[in-house]
C-alpha atoms as a PDB file:
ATOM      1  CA  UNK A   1     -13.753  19.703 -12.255  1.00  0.00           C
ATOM      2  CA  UNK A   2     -15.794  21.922 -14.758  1.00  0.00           C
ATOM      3  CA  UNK A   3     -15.106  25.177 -12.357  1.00  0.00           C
ATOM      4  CA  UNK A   4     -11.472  24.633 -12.194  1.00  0.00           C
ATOM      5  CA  UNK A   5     -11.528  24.176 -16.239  1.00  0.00           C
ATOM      6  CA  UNK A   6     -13.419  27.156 -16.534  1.00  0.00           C
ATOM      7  CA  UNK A   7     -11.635  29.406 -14.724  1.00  0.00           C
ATOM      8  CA  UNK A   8      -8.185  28.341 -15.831  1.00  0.00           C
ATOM      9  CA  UNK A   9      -7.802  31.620 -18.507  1.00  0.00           C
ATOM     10  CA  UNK A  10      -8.229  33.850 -15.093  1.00  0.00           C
ATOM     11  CA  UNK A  11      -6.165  31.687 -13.000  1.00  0.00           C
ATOM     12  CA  UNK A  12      -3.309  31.974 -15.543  1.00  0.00           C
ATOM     13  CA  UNK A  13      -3.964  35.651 -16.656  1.00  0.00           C
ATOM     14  CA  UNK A  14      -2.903  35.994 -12.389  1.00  0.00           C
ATOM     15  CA  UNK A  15      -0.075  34.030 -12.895  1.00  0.00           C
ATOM     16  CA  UNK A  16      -1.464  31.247 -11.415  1.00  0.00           C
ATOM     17  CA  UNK A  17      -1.052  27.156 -13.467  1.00  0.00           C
ATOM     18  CA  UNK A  18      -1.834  24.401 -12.005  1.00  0.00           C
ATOM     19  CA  UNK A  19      -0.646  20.967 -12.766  1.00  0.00           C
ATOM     20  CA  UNK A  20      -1.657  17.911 -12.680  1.00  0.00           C
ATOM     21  CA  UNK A  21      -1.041  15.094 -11.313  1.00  0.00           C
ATOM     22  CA  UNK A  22      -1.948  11.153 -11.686  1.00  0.00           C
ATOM     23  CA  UNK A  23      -4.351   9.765  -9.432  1.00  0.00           C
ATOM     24  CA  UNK A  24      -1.454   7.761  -8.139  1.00  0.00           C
ATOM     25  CA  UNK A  25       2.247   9.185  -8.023  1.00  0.00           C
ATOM     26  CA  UNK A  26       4.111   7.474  -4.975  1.00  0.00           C
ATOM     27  CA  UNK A  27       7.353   8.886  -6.385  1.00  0.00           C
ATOM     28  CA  UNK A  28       6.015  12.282  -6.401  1.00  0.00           C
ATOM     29  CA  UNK A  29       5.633  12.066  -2.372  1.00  0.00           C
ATOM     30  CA  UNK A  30       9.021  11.916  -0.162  1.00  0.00           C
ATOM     31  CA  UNK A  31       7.470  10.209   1.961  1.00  0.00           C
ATOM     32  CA  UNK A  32       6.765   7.023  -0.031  1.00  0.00           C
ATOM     33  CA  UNK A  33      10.494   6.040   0.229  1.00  0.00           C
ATOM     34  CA  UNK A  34      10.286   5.977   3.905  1.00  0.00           C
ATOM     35  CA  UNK A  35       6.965   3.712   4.145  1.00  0.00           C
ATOM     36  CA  UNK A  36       9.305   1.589   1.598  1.00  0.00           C
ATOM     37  CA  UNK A  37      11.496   0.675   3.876  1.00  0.00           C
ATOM     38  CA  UNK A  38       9.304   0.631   6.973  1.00  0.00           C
ATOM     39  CA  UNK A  39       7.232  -1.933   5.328  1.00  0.00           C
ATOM     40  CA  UNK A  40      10.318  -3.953   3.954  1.00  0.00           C
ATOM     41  CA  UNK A  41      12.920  -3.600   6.403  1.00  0.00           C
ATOM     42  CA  UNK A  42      11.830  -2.802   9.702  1.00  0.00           C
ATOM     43  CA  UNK A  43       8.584  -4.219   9.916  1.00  0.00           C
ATOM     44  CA  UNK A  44       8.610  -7.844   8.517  1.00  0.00           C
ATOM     45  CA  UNK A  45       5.467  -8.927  10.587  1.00  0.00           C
ATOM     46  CA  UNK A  46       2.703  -8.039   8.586  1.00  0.00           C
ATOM     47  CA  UNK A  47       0.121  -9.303  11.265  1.00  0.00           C
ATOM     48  CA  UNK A  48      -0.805  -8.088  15.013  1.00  0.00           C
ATOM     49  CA  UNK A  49      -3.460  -9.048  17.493  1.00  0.00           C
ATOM     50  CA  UNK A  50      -4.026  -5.832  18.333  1.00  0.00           C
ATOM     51  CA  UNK A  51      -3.515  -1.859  17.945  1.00  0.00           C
ATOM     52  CA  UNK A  52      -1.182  -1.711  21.019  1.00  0.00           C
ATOM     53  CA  UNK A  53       1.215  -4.314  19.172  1.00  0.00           C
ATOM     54  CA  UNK A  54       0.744  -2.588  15.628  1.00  0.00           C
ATOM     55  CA  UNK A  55       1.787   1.167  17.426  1.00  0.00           C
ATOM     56  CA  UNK A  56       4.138  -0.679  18.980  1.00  0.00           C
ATOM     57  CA  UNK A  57       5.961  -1.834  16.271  1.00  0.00           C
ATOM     58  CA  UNK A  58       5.209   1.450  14.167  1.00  0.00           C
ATOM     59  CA  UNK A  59       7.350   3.151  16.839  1.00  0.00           C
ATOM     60  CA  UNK A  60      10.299   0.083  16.752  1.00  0.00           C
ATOM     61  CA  UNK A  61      10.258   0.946  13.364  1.00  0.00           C
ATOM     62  CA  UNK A  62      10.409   4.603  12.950  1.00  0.00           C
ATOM     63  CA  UNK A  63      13.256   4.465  15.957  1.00  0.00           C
ATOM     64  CA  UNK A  64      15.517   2.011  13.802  1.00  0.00           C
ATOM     65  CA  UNK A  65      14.819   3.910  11.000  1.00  0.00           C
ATOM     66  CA  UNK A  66      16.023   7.419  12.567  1.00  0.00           C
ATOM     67  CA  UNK A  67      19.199   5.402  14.069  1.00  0.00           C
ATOM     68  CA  UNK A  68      20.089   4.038  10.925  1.00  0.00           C
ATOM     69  CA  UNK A  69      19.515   7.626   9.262  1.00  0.00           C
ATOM     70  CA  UNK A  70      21.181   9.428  12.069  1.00  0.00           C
ATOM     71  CA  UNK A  71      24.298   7.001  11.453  1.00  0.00           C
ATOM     72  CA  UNK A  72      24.459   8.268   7.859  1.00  0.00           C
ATOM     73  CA  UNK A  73      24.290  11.837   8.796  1.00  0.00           C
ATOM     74  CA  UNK A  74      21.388  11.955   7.463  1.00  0.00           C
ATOM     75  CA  UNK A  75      18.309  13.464   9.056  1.00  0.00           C
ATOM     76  CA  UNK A  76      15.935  11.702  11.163  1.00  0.00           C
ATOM     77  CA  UNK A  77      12.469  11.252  10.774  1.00  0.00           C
ATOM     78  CA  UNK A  78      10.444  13.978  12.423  1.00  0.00           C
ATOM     79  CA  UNK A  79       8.602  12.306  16.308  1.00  0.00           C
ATOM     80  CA  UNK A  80      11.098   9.125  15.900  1.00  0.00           C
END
């Protein structure tokens, strides 16, 4: 916005850049990778009936996906 622009010599004189970023930057956000393979791997069925089914298979999905990672040695997702 204008204010940010404007106050950028202050902000830096602080110490203080900013940078930024495009409006879309999916490889910029860890995250990202997991919804990649939540959406391509472990949940196939792109339709439900209803919001029980679709939690349902968000939690399937987030449990497979912590096995697998937990099989690696990796670390598994956070509430899985």
């Amino acid at each position: 916005s204008r204010q940010v622009r404007e106050q950028l010599p202050r902000l830096a004189r602080r110490g203080l850049t900013l940078y930024y970023l495009p409006a879309y930057a999916p490889e910029l956000n860890e995250v990202e990778a997991v919804f990649q393979v939540l959406k391509q791997y472990e949940m196939p069925e792109r339709s439900y009936h209803t919001l029980a089914q679709l939690l349902a298979a968000i939690r399937r999905a987030l449990a497979s996906y912590s096995q697998r990672l937990h099989r690696r040695g990796q670390k598994p997702c956070p509430g899985a």
